[in-house]
Protein backbone atom coordinates (compact mmCIF):
# COMPACT_ATOMS: atom_id res chain seq x y z
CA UNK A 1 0.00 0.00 0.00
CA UNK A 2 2.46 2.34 0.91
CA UNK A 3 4.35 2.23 -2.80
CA UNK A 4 1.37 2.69 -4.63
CA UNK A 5 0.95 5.92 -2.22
CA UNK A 6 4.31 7.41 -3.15
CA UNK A 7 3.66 6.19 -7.05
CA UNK A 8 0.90 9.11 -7.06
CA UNK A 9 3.33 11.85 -5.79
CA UNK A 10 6.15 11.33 -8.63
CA UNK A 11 4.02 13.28 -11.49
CA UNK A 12 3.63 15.99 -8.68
CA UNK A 13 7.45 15.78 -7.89
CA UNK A 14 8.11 15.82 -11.62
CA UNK A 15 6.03 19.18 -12.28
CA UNK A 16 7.99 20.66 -9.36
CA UNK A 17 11.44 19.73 -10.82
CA UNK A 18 10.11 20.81 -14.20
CA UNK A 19 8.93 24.20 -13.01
CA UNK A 20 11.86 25.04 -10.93
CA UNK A 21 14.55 24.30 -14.49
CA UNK A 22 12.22 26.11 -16.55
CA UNK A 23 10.85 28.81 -14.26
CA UNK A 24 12.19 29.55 -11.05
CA UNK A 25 15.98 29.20 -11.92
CA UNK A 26 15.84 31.33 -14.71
CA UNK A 27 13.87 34.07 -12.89
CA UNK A 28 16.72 34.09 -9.93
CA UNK A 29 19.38 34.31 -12.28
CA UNK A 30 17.87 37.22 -14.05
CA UNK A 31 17.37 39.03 -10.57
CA UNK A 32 20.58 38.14 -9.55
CA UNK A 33 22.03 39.76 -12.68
CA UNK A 34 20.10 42.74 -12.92
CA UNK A 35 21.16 43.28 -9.03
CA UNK A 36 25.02 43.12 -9.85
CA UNK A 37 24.22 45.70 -13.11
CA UNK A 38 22.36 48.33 -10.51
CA UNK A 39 25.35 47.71 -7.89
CA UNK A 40 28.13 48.73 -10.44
CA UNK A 41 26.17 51.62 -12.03
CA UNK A 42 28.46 54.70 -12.50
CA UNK A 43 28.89 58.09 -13.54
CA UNK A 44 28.80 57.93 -17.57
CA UNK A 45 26.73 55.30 -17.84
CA UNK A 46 23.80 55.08 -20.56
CA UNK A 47 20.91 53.61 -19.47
CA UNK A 48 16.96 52.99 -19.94
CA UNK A 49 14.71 53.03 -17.20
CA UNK A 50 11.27 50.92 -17.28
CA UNK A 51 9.88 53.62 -18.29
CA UNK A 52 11.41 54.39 -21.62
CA UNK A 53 13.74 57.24 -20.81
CA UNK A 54 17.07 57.18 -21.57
CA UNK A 55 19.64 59.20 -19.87
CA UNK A 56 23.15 59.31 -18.53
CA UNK A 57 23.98 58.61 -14.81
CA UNK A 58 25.39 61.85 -13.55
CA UNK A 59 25.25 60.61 -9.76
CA UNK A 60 24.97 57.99 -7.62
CA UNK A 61 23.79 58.27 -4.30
CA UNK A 62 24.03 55.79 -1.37
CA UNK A 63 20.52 54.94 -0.86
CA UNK A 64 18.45 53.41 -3.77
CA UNK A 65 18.89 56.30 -6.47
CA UNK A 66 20.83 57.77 -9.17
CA UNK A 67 20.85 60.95 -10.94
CA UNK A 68 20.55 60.51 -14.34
CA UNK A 69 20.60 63.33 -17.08
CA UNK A 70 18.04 63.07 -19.86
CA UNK A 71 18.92 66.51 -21.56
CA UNK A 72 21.12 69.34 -21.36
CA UNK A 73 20.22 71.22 -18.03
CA UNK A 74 17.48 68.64 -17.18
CA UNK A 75 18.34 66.12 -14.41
CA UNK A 76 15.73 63.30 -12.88
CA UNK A 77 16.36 61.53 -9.86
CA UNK A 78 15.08 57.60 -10.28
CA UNK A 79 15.33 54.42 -7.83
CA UNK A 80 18.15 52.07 -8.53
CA UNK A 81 15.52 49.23 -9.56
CA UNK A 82 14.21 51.24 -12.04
CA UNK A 83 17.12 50.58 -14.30
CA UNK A 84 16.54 47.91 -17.13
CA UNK A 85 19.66 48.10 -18.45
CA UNK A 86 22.77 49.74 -20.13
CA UNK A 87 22.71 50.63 -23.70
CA UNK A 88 26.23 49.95 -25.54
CA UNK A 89 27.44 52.75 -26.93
CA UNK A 90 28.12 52.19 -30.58
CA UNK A 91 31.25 52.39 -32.68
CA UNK A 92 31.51 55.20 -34.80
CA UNK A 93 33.25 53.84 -38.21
């Protein structure tokens, strides 16, 4: 009796491995990763917020925000988390 009890857990076990390669895992590693790109922010940087605007970190203070300039004279204060990501500058040929 007690086999045929843990035979009807394994598909539940199996969804729970299955979900935790395919979903969890990747999810951590993407917060992990976006974490270390906040953490190293510095003055110079490009970046995009959520949002949609793109600016230039001009400051980075020690609490959760940055500075960023979007335009000559015009400077916006955002939270660290807000950040999606750097933009590469490109090569000029």
């Amino acid at each position: 009796m007690s086999t045929s009890g843990f035979a009807q857990f394994i598909p539940l076990i199996l969804i729970f491995v299955i979900f935790y390669f395919f979903l969890i895992r990747p999810q951590q590693k993407r917060v992990k990763e976006h974490k270390v790109m906040t953490q190293t922010l510095k003055r110079g940087d490009e970046v995009i917020t959520s949002g949609g605007i793109i600016g230039t970190v001009d400051r980075v203070f020690e609490d959760d925000r940055i500075e960023l300039s979007i335009s000559d004279g015009v400077k916006v204060q955002v939270i660290k988390n807000t950040i999606q990501g750097h933009l590469k500058k490109e090569t000029k040929k």
